[in-house]
N, C-alpha and C. Protein backbone atom coordinates (compact mmCIF):
# COMPACT_ATOMS: atom_id res chain seq x y z
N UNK A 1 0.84 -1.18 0.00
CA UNK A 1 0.00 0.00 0.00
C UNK A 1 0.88 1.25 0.00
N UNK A 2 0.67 2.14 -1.16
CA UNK A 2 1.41 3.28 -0.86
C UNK A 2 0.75 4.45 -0.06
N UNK A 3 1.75 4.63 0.52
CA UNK A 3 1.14 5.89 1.68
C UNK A 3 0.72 7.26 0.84
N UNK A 4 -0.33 7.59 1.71
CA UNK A 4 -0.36 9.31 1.11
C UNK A 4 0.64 10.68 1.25
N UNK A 5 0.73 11.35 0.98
CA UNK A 5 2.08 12.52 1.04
C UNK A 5 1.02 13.81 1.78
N UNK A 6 2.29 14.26 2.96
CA UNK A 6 1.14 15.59 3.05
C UNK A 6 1.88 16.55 2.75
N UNK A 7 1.28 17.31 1.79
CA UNK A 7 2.55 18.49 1.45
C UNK A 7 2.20 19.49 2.65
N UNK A 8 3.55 20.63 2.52
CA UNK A 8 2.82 21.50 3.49
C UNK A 8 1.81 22.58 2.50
N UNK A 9 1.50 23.47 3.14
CA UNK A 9 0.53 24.17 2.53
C UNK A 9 1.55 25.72 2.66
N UNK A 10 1.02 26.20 1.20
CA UNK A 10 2.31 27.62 1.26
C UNK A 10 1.45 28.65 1.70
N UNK A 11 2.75 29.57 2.56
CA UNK A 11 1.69 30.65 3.18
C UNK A 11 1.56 31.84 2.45
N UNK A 12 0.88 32.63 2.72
CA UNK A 12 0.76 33.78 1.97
C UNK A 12 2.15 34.43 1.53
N UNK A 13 2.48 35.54 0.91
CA UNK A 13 3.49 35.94 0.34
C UNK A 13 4.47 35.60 -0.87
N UNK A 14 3.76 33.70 -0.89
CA UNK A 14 4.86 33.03 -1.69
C UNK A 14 4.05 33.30 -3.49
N UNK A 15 5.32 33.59 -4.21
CA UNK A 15 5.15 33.75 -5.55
C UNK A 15 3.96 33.47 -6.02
N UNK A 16 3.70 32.13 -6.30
CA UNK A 16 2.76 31.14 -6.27
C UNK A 16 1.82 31.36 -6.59
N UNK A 17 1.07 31.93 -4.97
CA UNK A 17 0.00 32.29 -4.63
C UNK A 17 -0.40 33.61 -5.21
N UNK A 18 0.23 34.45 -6.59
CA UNK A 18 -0.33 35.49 -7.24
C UNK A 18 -0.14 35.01 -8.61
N UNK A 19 0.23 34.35 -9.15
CA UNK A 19 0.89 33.75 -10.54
C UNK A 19 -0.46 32.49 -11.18
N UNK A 20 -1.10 33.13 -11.98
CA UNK A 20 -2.56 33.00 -13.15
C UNK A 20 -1.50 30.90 -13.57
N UNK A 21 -2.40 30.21 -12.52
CA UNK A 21 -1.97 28.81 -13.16
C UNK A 21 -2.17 28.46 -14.73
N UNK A 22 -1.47 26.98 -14.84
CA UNK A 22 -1.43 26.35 -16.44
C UNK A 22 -2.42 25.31 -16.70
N UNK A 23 -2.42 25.08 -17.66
CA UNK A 23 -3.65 23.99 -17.82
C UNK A 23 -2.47 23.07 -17.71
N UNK A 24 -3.59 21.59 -17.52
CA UNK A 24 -2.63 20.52 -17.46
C UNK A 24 -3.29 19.47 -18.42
N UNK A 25 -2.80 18.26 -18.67
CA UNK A 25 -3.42 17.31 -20.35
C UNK A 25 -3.38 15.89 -19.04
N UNK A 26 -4.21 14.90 -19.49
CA UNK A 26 -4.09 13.45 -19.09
C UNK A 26 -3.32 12.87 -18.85
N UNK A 27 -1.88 13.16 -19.64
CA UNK A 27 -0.57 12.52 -18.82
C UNK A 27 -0.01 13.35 -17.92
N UNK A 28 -0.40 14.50 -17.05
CA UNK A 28 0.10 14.65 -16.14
C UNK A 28 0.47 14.06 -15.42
N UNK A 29 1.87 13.76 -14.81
CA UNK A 29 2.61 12.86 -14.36
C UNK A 29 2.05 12.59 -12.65
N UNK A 30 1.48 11.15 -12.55
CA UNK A 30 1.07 10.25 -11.44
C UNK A 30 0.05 11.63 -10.83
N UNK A 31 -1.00 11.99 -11.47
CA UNK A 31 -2.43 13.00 -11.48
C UNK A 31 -3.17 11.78 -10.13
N UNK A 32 -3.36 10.77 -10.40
CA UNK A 32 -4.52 10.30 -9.52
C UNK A 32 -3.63 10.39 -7.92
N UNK A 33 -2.16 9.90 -7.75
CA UNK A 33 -1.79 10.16 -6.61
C UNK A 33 -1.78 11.77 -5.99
N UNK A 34 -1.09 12.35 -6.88
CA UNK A 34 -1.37 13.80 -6.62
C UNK A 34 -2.71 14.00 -5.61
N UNK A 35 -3.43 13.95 -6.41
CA UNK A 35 -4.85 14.25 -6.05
C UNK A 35 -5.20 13.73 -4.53
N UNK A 36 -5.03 12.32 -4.64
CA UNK A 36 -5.46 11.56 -3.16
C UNK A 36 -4.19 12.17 -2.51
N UNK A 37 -2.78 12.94 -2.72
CA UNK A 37 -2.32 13.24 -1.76
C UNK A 37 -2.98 14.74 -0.82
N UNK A 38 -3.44 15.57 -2.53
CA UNK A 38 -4.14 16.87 -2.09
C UNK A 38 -5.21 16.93 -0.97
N UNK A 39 -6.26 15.55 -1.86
CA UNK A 39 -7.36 15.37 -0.06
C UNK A 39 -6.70 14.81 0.95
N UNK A 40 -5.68 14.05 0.96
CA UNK A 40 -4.84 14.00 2.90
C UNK A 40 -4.47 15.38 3.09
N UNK A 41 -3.73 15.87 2.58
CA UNK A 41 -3.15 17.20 2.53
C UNK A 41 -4.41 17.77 3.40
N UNK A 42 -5.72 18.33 2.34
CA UNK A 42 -6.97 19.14 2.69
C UNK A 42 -7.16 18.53 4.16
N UNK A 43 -7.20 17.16 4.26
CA UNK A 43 -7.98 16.72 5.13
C UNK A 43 -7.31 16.97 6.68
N UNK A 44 -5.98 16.62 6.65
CA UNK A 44 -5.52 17.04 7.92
C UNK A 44 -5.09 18.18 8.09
N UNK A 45 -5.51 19.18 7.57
CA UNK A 45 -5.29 20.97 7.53
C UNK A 45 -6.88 21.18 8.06
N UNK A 46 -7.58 20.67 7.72
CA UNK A 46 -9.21 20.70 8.13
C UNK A 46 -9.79 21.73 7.42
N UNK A 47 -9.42 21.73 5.92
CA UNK A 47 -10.02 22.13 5.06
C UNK A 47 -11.03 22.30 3.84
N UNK A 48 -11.98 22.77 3.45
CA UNK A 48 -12.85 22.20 3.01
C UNK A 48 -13.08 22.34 1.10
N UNK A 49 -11.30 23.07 0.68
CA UNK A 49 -11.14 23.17 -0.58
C UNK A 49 -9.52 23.17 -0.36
N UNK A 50 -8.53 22.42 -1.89
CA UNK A 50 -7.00 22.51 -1.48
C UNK A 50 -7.37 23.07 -3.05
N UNK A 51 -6.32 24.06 -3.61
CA UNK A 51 -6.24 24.37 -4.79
C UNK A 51 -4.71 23.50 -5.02
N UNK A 52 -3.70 23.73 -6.38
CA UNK A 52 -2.81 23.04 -6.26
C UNK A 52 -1.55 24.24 -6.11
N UNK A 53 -2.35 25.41 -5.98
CA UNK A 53 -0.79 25.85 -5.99
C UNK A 53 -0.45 26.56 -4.86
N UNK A 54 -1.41 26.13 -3.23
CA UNK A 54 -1.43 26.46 -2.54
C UNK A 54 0.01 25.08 -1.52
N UNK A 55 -0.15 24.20 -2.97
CA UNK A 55 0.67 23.24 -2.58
C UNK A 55 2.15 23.57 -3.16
N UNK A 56 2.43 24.63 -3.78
CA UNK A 56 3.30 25.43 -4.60
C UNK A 56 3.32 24.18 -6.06
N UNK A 57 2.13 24.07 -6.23
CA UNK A 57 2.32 23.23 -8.11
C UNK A 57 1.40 24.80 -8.93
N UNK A 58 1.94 25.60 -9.83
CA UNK A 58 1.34 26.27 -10.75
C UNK A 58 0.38 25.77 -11.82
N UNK A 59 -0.48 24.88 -11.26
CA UNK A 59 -1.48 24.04 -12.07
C UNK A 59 -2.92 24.39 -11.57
N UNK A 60 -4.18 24.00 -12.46
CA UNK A 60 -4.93 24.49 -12.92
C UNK A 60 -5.76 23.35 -12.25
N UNK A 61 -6.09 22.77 -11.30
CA UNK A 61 -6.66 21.57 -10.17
C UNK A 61 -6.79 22.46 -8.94
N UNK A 62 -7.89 21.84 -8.81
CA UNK A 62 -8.40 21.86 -7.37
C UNK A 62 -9.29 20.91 -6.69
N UNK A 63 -9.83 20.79 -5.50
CA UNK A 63 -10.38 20.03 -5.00
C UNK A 63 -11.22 20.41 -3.88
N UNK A 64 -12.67 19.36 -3.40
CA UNK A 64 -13.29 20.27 -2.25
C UNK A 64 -13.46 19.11 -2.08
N UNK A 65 -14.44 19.19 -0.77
CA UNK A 65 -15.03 17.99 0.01
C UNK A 65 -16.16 19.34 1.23
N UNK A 66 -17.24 19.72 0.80
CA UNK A 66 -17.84 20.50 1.88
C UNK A 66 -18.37 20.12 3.01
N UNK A 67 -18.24 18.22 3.43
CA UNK A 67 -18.45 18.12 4.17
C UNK A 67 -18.75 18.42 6.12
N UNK A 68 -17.63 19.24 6.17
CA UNK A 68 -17.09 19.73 7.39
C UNK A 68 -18.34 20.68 7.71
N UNK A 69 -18.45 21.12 7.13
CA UNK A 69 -19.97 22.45 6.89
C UNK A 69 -21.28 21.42 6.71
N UNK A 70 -22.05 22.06 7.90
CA UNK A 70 -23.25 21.04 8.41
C UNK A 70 -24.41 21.69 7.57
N UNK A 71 -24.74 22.19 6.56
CA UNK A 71 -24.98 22.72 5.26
C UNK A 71 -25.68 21.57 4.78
N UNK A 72 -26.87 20.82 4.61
CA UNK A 72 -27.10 19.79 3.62
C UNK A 72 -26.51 19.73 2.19
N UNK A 73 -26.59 20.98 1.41
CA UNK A 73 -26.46 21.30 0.06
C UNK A 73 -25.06 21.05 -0.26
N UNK A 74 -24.10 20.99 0.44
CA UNK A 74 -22.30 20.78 0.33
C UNK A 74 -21.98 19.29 1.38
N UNK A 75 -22.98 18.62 2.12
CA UNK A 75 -22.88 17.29 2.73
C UNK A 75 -22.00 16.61 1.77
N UNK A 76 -22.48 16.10 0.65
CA UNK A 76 -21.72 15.25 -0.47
C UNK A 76 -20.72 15.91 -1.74
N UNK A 77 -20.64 17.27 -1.43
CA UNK A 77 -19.40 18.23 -2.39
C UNK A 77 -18.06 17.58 -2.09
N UNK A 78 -17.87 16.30 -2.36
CA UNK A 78 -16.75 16.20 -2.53
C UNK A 78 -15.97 15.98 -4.10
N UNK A 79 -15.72 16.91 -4.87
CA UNK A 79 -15.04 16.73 -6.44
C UNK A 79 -13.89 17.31 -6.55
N UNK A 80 -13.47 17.00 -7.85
CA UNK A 80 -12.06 17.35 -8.33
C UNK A 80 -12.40 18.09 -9.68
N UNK A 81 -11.59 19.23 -9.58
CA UNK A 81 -11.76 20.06 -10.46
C UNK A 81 -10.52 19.93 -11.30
N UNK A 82 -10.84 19.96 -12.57
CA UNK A 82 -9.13 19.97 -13.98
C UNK A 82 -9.33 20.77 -15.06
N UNK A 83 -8.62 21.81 -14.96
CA UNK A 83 -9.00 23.18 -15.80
C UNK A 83 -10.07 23.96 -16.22
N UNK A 84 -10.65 23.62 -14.70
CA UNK A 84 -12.21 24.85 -14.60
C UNK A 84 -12.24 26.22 -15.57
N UNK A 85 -13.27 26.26 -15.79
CA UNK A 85 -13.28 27.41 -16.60
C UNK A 85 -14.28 27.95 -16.07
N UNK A 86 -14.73 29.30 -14.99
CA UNK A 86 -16.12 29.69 -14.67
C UNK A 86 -16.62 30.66 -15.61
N UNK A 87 -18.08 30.06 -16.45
CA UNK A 87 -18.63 30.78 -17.08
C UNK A 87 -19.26 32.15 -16.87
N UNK A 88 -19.80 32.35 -15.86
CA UNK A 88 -20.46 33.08 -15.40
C UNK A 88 -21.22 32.86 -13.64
N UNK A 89 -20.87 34.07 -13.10
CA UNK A 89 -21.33 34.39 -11.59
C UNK A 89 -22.50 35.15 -11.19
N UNK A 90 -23.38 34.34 -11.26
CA UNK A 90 -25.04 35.54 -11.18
C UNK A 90 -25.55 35.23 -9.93
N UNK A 91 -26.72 36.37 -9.89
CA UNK A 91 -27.54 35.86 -8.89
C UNK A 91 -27.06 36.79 -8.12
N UNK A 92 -27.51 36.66 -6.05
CA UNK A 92 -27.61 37.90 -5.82
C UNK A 92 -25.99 38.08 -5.08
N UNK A 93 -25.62 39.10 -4.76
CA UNK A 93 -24.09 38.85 -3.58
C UNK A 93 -24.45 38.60 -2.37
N UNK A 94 -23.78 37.92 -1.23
CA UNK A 94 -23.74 37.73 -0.27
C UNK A 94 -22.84 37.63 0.13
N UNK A 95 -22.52 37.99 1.84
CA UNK A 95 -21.55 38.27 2.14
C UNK A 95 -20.91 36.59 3.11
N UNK A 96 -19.77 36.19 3.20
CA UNK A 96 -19.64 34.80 3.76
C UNK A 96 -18.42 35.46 4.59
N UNK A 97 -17.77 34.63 5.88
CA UNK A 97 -16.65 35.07 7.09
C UNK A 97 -15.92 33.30 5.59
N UNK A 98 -15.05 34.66 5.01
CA UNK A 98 -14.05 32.80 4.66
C UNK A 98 -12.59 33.40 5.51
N UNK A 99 -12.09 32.29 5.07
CA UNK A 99 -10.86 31.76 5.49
C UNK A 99 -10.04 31.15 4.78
N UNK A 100 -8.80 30.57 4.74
CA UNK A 100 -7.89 30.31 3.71
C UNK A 100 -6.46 29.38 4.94
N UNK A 101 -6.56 28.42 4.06
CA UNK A 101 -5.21 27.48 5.08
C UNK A 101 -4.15 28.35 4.36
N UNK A 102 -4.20 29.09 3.60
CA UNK A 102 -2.40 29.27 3.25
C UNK A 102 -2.65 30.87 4.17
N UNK A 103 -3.46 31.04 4.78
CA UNK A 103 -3.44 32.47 5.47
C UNK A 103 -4.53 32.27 6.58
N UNK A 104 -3.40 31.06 7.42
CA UNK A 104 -4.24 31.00 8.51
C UNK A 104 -4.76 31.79 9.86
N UNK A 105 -5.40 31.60 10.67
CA UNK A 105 -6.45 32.61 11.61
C UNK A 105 -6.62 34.19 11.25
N UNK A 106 -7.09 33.88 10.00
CA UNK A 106 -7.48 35.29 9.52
C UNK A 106 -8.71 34.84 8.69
N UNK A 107 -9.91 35.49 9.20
CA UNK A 107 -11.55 35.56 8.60
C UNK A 107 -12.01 36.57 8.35
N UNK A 108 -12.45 37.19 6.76
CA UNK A 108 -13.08 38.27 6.58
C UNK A 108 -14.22 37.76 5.67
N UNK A 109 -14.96 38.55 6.01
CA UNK A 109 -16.47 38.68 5.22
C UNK A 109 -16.34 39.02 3.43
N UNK A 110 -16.73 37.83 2.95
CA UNK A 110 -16.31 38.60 1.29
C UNK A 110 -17.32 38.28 0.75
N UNK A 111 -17.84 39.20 -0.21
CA UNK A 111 -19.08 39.31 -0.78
C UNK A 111 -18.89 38.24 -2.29
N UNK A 112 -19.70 37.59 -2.87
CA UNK A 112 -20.04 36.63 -3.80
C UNK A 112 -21.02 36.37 -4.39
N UNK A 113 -21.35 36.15 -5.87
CA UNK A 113 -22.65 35.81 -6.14
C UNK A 113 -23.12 34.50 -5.44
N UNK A 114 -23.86 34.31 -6.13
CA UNK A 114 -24.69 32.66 -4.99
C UNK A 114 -24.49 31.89 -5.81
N UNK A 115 -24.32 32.74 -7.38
CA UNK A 115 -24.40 30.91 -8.48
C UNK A 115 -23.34 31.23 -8.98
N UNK A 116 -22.71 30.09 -9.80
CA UNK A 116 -21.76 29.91 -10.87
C UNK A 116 -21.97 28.76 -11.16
N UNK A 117 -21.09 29.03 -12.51
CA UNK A 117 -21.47 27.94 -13.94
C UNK A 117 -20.11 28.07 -14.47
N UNK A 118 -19.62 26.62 -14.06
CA UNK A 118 -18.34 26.49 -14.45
C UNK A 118 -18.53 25.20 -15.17
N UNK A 119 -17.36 24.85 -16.06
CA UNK A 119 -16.70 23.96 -16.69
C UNK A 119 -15.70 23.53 -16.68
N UNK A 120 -15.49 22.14 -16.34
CA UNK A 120 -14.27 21.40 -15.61
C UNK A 120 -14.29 19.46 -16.20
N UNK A 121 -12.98 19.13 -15.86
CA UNK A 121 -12.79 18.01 -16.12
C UNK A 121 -12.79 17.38 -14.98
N UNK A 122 -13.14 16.21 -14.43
CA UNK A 122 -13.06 15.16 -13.25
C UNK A 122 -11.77 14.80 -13.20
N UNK A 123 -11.97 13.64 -12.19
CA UNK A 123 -10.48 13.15 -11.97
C UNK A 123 -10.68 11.65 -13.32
N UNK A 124 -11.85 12.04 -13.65
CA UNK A 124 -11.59 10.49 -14.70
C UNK A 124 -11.77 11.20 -16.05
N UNK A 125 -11.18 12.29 -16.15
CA UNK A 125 -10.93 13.02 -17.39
C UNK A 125 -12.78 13.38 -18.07
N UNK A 126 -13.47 13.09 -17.34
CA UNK A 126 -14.97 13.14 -17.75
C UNK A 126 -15.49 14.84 -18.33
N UNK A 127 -15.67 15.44 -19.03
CA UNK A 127 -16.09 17.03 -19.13
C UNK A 127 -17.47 17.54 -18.53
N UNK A 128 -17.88 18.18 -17.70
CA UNK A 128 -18.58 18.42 -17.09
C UNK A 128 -18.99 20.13 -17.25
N UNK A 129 -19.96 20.04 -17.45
CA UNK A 129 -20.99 22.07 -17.51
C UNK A 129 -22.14 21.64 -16.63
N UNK A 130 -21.85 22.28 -14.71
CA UNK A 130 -22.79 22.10 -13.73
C UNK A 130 -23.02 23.32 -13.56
N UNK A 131 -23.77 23.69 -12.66
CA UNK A 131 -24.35 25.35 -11.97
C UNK A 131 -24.33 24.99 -10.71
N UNK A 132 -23.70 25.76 -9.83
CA UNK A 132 -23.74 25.11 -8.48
C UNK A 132 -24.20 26.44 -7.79
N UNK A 133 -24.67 26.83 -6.81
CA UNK A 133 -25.30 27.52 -5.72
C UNK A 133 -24.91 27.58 -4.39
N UNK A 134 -25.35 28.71 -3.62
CA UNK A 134 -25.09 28.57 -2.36
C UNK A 134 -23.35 28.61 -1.91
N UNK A 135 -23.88 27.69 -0.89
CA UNK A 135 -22.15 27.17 -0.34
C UNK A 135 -21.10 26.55 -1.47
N UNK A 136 -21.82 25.82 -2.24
CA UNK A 136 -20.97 25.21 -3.02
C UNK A 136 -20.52 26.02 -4.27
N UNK A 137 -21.39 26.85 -3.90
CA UNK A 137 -21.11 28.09 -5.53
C UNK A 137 -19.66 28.62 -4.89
N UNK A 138 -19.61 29.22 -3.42
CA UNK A 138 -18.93 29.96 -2.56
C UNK A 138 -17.64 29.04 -2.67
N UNK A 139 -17.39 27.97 -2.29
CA UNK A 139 -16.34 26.92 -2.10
C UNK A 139 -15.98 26.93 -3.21
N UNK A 140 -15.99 26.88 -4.60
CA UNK A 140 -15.80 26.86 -6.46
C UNK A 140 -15.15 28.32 -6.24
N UNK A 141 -15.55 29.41 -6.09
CA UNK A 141 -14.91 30.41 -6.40
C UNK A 141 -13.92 31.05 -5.57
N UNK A 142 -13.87 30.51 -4.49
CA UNK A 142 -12.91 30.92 -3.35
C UNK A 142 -11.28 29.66 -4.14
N UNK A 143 -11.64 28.51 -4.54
CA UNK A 143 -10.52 27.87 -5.15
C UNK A 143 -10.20 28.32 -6.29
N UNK A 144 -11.11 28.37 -7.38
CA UNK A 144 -10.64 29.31 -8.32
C UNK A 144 -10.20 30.30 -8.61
N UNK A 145 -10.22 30.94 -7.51
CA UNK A 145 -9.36 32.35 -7.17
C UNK A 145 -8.03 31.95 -7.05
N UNK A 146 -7.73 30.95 -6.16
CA UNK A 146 -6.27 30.70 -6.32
C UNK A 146 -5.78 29.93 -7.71
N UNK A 147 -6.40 29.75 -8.71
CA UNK A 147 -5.80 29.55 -9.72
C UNK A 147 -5.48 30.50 -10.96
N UNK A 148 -6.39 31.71 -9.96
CA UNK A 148 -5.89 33.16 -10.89
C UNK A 148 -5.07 33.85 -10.07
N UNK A 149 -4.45 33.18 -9.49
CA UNK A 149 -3.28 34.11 -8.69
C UNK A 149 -4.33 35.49 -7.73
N UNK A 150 -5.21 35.17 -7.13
CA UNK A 150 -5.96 36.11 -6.45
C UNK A 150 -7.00 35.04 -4.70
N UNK A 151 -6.55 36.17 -4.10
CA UNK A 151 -6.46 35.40 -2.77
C UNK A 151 -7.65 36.33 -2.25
N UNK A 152 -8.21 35.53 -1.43
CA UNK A 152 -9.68 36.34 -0.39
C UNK A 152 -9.39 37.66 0.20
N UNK A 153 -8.24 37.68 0.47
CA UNK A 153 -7.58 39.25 1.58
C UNK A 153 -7.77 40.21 -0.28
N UNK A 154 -7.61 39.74 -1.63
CA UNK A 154 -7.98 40.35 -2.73
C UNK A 154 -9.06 41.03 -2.60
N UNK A 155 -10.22 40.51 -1.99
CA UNK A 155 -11.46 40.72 -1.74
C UNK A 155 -12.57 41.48 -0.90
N UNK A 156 -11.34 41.58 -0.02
CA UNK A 156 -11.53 42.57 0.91
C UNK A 156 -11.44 44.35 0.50
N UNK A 157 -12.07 45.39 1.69
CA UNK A 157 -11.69 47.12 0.89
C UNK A 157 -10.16 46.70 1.12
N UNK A 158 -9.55 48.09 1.45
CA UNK A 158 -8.49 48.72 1.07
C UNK A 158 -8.50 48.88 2.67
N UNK A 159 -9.06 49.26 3.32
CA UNK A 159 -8.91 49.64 4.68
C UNK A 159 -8.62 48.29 5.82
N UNK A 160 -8.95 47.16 5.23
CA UNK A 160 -9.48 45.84 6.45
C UNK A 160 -7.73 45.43 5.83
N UNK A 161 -7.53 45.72 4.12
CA UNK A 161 -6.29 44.64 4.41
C UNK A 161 -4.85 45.54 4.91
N UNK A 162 -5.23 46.93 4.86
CA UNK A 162 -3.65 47.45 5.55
C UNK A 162 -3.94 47.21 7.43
N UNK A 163 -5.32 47.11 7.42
CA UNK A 163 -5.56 46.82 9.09
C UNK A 163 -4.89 45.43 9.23
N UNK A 164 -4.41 44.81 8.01
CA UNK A 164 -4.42 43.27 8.24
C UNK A 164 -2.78 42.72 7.77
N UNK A 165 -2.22 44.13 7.60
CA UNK A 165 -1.03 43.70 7.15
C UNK A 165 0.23 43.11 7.63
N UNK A 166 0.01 43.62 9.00
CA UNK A 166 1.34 43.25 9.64
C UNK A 166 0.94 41.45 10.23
N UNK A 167 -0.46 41.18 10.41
CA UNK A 167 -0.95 40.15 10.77
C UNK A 167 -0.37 39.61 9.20
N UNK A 168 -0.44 39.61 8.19
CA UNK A 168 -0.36 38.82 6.96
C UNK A 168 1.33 38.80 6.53
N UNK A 169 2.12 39.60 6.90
CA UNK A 169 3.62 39.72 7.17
C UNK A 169 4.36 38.70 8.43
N UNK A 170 3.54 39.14 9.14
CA UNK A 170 3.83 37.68 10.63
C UNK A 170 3.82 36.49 9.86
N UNK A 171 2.07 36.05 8.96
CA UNK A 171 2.28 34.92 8.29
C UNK A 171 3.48 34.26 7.67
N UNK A 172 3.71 35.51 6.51
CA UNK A 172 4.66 35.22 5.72
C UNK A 172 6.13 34.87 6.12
N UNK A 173 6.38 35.45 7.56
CA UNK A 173 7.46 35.11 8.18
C UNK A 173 7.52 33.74 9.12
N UNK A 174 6.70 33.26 9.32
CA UNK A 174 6.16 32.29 9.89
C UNK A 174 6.27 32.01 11.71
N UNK A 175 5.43 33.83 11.35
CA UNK A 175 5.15 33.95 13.41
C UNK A 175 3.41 33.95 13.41
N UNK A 176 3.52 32.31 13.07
CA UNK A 176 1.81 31.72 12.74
C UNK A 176 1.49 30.69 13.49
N UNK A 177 0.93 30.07 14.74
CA UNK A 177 0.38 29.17 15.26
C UNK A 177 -0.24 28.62 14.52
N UNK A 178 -0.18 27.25 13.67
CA UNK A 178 -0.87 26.22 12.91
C UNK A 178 -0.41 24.93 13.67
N UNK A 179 -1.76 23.72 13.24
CA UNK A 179 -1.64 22.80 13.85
C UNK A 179 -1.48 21.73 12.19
N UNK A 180 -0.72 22.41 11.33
CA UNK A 180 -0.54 21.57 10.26
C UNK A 180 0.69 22.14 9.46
N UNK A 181 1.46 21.24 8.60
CA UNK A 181 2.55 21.54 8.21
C UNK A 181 2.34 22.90 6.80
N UNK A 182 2.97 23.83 7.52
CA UNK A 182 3.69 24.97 6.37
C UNK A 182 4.68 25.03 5.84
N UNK A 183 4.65 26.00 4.31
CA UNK A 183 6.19 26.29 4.16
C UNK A 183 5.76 28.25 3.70
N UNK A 184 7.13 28.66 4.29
CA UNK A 184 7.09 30.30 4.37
C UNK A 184 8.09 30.65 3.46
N UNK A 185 7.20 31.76 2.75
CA UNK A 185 7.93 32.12 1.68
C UNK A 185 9.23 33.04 2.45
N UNK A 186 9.07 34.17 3.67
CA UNK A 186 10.33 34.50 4.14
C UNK A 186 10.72 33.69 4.58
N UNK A 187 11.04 32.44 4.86
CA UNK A 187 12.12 31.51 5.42
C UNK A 187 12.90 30.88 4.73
N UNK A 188 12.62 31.00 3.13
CA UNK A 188 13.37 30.41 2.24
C UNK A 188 14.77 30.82 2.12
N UNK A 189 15.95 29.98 1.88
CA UNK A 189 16.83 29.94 1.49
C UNK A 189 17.24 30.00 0.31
């Protein structure tokens, strides 16, 4: 039995995490392990979406599982996303407290439509055009953000993120209480 891998999860500041990901094709090299490593990864971070380049891969994957959220409508959201494309975001805005493992204990209120209509490939290369709603609309576009190089603190005014800066600089330096493995972009060598 091969074991699963937990990568760490990169924290804010790192390249990465602003840099518009690539598409990726069917032979992406060992894609199905990847993936089952991304949900251990998600899962023992206690997260309820991993994008891939939060894992520092510049690729165009993501993944959810909304279970954790006692939500009926996201109970069974567990999919894999492969070069989503969101068509369109309608419907009304609402405001949600998210959060982000690569920018941990930090929650702000970010406003969102309720629907989107994206287009994506499975993990069994299958092509898929769904409309999802609600929470699960919310969970789709909060990951897809990190595959446009654009992060939730993006989302916020101008006033909450310089209130939030030196808290998001601590991150980056890694003066961050987490109970799961990181890597910091100031600590690099």
């Amino acid at each position: 039995m091969i074991k699963n891998m937990i990568f760490p999860i990169v924290a804010f500041g790192d390249p990465v995490l602003k840099k518009r990901a690539t598409e990726i094709d069917k032979d992406y090299h060992e894609l199905d392990k990847l993936i089952a490593d991304m949900y251990e990864t998600m899962y023992r971070s206690k997260g309820v979406g991993l994008a891939a380049p939060q894992i520092g891969l510049s690729i165009r994957l993501f993944i959810t599982d909304g279970s954790p959220f006692e939500e009926e409508e996201v109970e069974d959201f567990r999919q894999v996303f492969i070069n989503p494309v969101i068509r369109s975001e309608e419907g009304s805005l609402w405001k949600f407290n998210e959060g982000c493992l690569s920018i941990p204990n930090i929650r702000e209120d970010v406003q969102r439509k309720d629907t989107v209509r994206i287009d994506y490939y499975d993990e069994n290369w299958n092509f898929k055009e769904i409309t999802y709603t609600g929470l699960a609309a919310r969970i789709i576009q909060h990951e897809y953000d990190h595959l446009e190089g654009v992060l939730f603190t993006d989302r916020i005014s101008p006033l909450r993120r310089r209130l939030l800066k030196n808290k998001l600089l601590d991150i980056s330096r890694g003066n961050v209480d987490v109970d799961y493995k990181m890597k910091f972009p100031a600590l690099k060598r």
